[in-house]
PDB file of N, CA and C in Angstrom:
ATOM      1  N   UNK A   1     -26.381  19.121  70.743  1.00  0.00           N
ATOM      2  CA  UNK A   1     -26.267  18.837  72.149  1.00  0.00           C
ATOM      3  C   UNK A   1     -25.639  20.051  72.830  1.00  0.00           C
ATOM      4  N   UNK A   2     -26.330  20.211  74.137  1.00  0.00           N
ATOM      5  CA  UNK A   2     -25.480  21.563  75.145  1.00  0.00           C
ATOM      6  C   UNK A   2     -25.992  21.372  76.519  1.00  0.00           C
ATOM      7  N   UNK A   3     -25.213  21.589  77.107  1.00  0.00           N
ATOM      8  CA  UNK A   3     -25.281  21.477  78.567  1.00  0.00           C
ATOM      9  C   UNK A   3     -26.298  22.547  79.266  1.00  0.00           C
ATOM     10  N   UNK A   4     -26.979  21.994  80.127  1.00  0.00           N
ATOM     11  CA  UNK A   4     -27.427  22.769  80.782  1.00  0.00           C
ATOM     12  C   UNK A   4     -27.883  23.268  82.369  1.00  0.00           C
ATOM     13  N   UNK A   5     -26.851  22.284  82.641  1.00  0.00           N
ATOM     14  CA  UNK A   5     -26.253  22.587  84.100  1.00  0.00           C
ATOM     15  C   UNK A   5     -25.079  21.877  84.329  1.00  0.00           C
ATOM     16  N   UNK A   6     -24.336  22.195  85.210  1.00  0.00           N
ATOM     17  CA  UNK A   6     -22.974  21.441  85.560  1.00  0.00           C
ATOM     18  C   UNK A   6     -22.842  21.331  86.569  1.00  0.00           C
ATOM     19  N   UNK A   7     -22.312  20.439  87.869  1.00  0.00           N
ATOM     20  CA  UNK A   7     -22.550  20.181  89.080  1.00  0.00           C
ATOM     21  C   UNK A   7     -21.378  19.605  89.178  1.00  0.00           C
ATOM     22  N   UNK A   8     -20.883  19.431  90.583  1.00  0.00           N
ATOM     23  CA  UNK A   8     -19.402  19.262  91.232  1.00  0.00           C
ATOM     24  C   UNK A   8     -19.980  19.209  92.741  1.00  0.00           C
ATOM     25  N   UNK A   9     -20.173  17.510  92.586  1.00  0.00           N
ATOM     26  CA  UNK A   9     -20.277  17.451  94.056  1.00  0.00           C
ATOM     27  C   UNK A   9     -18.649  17.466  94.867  1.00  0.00           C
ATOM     28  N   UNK A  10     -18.128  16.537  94.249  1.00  0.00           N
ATOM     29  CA  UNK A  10     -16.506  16.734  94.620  1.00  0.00           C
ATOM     30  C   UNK A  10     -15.899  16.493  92.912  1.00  0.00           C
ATOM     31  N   UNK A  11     -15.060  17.166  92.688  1.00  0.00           N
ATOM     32  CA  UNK A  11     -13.997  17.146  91.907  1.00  0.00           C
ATOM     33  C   UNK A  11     -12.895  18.505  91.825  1.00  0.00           C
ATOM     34  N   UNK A  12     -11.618  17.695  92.444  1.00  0.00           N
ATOM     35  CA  UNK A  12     -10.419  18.772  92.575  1.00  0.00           C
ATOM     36  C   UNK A  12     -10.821  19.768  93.564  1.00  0.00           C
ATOM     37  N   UNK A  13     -10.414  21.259  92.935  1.00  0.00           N
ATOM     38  CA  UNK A  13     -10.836  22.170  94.265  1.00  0.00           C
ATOM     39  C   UNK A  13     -12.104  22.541  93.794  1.00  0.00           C
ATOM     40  N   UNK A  14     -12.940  21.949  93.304  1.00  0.00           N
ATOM     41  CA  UNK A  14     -14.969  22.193  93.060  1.00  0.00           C
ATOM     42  C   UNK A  14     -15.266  21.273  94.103  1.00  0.00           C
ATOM     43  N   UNK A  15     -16.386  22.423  95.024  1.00  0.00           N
ATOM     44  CA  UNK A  15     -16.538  21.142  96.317  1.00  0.00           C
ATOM     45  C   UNK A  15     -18.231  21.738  96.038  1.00  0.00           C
ATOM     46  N   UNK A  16     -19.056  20.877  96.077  1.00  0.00           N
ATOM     47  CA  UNK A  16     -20.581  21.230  95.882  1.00  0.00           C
ATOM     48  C   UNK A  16     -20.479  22.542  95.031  1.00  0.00           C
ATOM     49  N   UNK A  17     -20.279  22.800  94.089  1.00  0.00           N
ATOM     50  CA  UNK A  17     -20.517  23.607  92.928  1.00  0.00           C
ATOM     51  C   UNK A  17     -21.442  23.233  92.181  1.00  0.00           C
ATOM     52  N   UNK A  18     -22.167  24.287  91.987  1.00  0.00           N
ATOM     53  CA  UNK A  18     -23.647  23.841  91.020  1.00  0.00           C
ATOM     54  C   UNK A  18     -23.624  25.196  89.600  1.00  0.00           C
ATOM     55  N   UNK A  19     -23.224  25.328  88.365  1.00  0.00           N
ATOM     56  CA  UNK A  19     -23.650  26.191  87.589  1.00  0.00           C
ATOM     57  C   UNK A  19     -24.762  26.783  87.323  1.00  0.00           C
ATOM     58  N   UNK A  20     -25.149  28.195  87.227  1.00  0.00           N
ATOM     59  CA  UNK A  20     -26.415  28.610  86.729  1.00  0.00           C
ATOM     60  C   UNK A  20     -26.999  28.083  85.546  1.00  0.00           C
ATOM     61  N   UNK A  21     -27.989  27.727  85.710  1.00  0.00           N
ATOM     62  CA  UNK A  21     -28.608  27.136  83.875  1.00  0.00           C
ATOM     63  C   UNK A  21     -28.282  28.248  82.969  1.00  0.00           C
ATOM     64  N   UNK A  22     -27.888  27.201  81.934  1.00  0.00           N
ATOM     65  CA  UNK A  22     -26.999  27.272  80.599  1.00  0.00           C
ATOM     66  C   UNK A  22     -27.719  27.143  79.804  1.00  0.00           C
ATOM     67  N   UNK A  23     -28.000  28.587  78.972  1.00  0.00           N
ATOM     68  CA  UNK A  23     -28.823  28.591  77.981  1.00  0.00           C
ATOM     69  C   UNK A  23     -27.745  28.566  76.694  1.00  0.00           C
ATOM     70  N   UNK A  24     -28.125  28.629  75.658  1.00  0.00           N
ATOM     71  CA  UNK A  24     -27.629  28.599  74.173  1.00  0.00           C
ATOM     72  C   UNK A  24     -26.934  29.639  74.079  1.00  0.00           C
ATOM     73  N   UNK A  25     -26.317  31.029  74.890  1.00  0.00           N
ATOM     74  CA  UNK A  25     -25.814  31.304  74.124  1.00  0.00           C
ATOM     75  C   UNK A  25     -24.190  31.131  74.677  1.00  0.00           C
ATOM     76  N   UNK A  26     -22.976  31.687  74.319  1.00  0.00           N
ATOM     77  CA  UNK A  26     -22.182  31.873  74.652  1.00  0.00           C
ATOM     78  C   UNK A  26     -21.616  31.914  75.512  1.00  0.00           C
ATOM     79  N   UNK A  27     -20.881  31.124  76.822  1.00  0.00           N
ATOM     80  CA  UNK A  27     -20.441  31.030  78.281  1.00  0.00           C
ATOM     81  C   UNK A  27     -19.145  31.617  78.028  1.00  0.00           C
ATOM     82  N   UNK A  28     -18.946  32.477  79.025  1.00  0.00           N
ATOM     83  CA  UNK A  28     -17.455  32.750  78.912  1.00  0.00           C
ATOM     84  C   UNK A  28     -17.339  32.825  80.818  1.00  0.00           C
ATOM     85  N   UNK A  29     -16.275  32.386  80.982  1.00  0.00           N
ATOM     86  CA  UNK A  29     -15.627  31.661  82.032  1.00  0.00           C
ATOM     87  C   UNK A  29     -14.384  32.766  82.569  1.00  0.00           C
ATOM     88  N   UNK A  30     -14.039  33.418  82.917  1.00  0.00           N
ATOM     89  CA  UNK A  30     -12.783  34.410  83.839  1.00  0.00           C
ATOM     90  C   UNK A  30     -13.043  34.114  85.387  1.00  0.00           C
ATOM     91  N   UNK A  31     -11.868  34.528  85.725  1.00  0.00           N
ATOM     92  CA  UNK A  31     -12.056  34.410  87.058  1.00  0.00           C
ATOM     93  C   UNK A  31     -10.010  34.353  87.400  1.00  0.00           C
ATOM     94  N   UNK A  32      -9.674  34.455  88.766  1.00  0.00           N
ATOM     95  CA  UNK A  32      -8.231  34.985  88.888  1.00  0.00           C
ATOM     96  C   UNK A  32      -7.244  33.193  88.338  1.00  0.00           C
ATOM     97  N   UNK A  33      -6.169  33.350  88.986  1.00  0.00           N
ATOM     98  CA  UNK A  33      -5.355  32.203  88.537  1.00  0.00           C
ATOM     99  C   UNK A  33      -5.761  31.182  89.948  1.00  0.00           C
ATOM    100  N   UNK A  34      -5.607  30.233  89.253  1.00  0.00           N
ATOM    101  CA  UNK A  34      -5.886  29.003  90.459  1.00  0.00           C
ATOM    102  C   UNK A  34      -7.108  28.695  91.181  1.00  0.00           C
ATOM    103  N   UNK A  35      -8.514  29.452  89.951  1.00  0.00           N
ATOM    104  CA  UNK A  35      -9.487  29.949  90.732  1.00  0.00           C
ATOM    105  C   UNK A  35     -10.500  28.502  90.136  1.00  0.00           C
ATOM    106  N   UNK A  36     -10.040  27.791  89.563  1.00  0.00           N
ATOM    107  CA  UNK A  36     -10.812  26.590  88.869  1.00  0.00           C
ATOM    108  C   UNK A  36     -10.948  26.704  87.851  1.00  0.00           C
ATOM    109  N   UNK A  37     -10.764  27.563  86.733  1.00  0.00           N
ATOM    110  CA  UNK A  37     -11.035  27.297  85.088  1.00  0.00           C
ATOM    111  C   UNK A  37     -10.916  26.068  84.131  1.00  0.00           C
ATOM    112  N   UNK A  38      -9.449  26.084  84.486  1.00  0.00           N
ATOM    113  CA  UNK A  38      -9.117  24.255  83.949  1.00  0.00           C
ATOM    114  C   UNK A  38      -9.457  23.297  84.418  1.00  0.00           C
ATOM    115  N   UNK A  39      -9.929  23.419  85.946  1.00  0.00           N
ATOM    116  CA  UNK A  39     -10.407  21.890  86.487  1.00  0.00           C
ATOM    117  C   UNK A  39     -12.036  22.366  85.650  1.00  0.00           C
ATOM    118  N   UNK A  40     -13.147  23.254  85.773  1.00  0.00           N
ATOM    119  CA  UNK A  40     -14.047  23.202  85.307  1.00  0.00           C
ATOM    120  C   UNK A  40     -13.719  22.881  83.643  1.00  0.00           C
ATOM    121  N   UNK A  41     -12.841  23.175  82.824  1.00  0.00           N
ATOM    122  CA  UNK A  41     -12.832  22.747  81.658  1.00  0.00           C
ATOM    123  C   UNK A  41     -12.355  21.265  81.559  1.00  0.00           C
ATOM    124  N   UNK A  42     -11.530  20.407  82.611  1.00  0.00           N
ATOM    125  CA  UNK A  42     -11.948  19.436  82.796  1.00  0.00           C
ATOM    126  C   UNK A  42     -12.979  18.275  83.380  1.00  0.00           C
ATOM    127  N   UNK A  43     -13.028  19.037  83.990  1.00  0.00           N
ATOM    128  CA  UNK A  43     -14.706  18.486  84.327  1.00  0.00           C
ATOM    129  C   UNK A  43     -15.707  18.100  83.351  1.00  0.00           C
ATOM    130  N   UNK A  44     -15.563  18.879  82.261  1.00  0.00           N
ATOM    131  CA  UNK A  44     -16.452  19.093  81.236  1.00  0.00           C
ATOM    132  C   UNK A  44     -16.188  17.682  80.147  1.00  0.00           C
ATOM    133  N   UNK A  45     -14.616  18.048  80.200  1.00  0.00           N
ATOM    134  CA  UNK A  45     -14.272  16.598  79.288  1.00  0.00           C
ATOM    135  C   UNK A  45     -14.488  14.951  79.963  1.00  0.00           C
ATOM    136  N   UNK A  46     -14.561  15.065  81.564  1.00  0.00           N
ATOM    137  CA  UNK A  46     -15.060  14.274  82.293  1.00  0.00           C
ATOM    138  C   UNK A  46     -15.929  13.589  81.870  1.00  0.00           C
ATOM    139  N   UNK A  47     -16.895  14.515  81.860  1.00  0.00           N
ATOM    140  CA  UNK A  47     -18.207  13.960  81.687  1.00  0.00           C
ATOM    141  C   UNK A  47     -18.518  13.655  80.054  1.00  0.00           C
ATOM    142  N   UNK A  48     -17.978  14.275  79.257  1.00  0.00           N
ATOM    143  CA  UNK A  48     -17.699  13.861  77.906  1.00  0.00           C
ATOM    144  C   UNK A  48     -17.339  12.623  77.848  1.00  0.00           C
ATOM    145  N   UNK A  49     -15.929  12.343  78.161  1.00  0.00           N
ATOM    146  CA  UNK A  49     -15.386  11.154  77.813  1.00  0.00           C
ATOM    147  C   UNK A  49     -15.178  10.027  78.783  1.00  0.00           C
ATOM    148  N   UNK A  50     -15.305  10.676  80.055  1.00  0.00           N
ATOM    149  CA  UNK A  50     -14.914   9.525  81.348  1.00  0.00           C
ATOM    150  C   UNK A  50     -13.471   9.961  81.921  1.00  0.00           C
ATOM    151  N   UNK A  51     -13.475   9.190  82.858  1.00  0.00           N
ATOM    152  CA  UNK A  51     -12.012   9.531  83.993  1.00  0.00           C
ATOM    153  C   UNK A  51     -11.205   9.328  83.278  1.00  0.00           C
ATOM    154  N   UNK A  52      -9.759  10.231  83.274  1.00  0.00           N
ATOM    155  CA  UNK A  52      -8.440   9.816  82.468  1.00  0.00           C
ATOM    156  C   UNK A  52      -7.554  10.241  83.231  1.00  0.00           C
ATOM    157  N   UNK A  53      -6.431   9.685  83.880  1.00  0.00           N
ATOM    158  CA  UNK A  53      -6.683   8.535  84.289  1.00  0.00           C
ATOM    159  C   UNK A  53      -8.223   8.159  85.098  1.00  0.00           C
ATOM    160  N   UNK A  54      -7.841   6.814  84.468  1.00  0.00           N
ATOM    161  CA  UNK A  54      -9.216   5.773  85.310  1.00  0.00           C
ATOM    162  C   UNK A  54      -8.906   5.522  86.840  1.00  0.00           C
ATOM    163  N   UNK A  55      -8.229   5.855  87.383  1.00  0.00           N
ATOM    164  CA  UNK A  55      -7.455   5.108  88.506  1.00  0.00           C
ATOM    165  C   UNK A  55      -7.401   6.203  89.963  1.00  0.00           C
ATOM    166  N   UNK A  56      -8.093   5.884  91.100  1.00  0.00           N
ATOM    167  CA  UNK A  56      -8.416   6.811  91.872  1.00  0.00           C
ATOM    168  C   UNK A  56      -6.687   7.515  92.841  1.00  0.00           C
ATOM    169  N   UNK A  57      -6.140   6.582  92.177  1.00  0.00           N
ATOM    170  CA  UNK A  57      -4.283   6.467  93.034  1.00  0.00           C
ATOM    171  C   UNK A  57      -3.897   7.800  92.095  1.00  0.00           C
ATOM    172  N   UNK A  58      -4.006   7.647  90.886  1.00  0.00           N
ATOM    173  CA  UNK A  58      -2.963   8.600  89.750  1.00  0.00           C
ATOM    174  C   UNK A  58      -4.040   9.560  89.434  1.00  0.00           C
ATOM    175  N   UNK A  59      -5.734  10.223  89.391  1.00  0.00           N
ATOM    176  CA  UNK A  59      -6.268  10.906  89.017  1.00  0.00           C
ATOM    177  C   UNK A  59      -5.951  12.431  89.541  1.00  0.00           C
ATOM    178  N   UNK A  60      -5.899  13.832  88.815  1.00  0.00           N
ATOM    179  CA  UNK A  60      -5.212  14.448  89.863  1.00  0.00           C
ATOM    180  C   UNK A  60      -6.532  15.140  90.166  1.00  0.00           C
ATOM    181  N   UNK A  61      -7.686  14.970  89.842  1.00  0.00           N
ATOM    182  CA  UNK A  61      -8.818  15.568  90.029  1.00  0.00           C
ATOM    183  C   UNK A  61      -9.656  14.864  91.643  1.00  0.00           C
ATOM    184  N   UNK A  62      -9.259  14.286  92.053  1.00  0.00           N
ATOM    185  CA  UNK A  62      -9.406  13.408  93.466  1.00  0.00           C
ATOM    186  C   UNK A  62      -9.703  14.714  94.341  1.00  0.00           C
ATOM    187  N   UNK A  63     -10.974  14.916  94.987  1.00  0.00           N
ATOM    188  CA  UNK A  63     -11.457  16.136  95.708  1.00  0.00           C
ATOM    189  C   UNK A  63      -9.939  16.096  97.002  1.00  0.00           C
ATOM    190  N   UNK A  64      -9.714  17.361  97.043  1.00  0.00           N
ATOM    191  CA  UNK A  64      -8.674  17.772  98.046  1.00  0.00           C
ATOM    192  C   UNK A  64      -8.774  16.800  99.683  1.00  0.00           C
ATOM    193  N   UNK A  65     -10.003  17.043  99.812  1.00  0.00           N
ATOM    194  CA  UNK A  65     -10.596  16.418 100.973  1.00  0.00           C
ATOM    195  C   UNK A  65     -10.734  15.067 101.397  1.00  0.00           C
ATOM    196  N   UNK A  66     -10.407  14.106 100.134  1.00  0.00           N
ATOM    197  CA  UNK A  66      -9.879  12.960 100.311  1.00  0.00           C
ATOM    198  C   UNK A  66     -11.388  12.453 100.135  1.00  0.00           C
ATOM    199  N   UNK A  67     -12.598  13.354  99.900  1.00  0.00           N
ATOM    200  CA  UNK A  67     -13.672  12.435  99.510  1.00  0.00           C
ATOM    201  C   UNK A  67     -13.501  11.802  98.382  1.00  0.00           C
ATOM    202  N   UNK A  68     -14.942  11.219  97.791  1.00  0.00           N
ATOM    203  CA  UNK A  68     -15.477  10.208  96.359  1.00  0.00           C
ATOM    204  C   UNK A  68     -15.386  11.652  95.408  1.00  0.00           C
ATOM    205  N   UNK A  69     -14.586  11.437  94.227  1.00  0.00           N
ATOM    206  CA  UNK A  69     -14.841  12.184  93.451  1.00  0.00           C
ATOM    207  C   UNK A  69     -16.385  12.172  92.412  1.00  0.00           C
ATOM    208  N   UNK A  70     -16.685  12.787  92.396  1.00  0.00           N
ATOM    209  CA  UNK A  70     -18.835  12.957  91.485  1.00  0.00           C
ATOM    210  C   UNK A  70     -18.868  14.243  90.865  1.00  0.00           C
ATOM    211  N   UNK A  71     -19.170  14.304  89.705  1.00  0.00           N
ATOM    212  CA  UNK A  71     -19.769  15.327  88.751  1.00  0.00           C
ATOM    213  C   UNK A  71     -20.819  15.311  88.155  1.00  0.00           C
ATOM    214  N   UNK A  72     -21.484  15.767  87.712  1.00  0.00           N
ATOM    215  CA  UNK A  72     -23.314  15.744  86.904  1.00  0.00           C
ATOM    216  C   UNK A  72     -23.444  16.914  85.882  1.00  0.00           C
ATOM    217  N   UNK A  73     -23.216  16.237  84.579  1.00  0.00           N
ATOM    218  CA  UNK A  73     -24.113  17.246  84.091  1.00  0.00           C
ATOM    219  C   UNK A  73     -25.655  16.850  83.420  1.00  0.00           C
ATOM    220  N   UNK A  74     -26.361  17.765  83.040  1.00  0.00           N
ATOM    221  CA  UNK A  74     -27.774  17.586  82.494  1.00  0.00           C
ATOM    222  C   UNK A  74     -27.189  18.168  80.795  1.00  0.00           C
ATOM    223  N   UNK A  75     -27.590  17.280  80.114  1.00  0.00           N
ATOM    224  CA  UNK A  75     -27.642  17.801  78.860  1.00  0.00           C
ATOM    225  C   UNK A  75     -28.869  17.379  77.838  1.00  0.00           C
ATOM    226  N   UNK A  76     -28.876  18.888  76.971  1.00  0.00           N
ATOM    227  CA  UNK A  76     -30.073  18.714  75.941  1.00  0.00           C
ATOM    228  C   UNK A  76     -29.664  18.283  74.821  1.00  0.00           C
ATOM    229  N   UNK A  77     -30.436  17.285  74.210  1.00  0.00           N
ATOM    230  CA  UNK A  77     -30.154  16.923  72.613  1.00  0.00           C
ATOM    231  C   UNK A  77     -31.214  17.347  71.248  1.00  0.00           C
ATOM    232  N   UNK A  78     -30.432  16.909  70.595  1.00  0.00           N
ATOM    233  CA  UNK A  78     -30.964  17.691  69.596  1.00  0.00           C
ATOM    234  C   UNK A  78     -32.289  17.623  69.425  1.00  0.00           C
ATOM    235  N   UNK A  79     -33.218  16.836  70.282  1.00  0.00           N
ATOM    236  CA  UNK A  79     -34.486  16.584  69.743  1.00  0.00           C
ATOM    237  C   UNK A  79     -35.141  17.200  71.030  1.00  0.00           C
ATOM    238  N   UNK A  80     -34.510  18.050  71.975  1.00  0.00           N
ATOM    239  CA  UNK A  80     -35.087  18.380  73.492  1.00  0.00           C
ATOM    240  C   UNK A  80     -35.190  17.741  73.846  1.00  0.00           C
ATOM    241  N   UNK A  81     -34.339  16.408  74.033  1.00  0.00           N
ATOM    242  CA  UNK A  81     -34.828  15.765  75.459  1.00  0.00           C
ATOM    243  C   UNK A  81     -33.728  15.938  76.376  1.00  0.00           C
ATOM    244  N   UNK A  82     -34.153  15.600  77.448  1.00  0.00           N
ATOM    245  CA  UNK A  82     -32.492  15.926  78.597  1.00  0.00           C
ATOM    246  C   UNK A  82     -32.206  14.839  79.066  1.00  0.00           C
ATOM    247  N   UNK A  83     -31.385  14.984  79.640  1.00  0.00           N
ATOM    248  CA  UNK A  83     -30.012  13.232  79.625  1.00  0.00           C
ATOM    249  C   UNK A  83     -29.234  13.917  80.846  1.00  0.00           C
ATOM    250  N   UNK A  84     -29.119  13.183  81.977  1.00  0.00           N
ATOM    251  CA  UNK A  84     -28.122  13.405  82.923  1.00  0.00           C
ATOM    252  C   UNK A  84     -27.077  12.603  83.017  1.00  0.00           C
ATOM    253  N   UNK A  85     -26.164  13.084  82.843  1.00  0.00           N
ATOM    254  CA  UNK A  85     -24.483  11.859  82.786  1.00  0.00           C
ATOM    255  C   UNK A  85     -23.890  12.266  84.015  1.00  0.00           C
ATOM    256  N   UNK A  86     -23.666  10.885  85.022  1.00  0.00           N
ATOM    257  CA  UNK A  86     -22.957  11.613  86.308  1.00  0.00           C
ATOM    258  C   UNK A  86     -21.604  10.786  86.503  1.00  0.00           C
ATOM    259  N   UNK A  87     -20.700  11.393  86.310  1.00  0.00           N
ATOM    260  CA  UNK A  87     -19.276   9.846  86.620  1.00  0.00           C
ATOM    261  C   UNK A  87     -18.753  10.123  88.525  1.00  0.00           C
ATOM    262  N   UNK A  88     -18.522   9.000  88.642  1.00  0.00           N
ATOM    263  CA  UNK A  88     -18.367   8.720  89.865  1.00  0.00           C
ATOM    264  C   UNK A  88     -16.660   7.915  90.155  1.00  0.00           C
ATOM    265  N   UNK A  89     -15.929   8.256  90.731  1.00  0.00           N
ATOM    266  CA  UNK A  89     -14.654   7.495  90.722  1.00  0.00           C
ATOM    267  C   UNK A  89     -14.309   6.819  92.029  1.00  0.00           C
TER     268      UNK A  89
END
């Protein structure tokens, strides 16, 4: 399984963020301090595992803007097929 796009309609400071398609090899991620790395590496576990907290009061990923928090990714499995997982809070 690997991702092959990542999307941020709202989550934290990702406001309509869309990733370039994600091919197989190697992503590497830089960028300055406070610039989103960890919210995109949470994002990622987002959509892996689901909201943690579950709870829209205590989540600290709640878009700045006081919108619906939404993420999407598209992922490929092992047999090529693609699967879109989108969590919504």
């Amino acid at each position: 399984m690997r991702f092959h796009s990542i999307k941020a309609q709202a989550f934290g400071c990702l406001d309509d963020w869309e990733s370039p398609p994600l091919g197989k090899e190697l992503v590497l991620v830089c960028g300055r301090n406070e610039s989103g790395k960890s919210t995109l590496f949470d994002l990622i576990a987002t959509l892996l595992y689901g909201w943690s907290p579950a709870s829209r009061d205590s989540n600290p990923y709640i878009p700045w803007d006081g919108m619906e928090a939404v993420c999407e990714g598209e992922l490929v499995l092992g047999d090529d097929k693609n699967v879109v997982v989108q969590r919504r809070l």
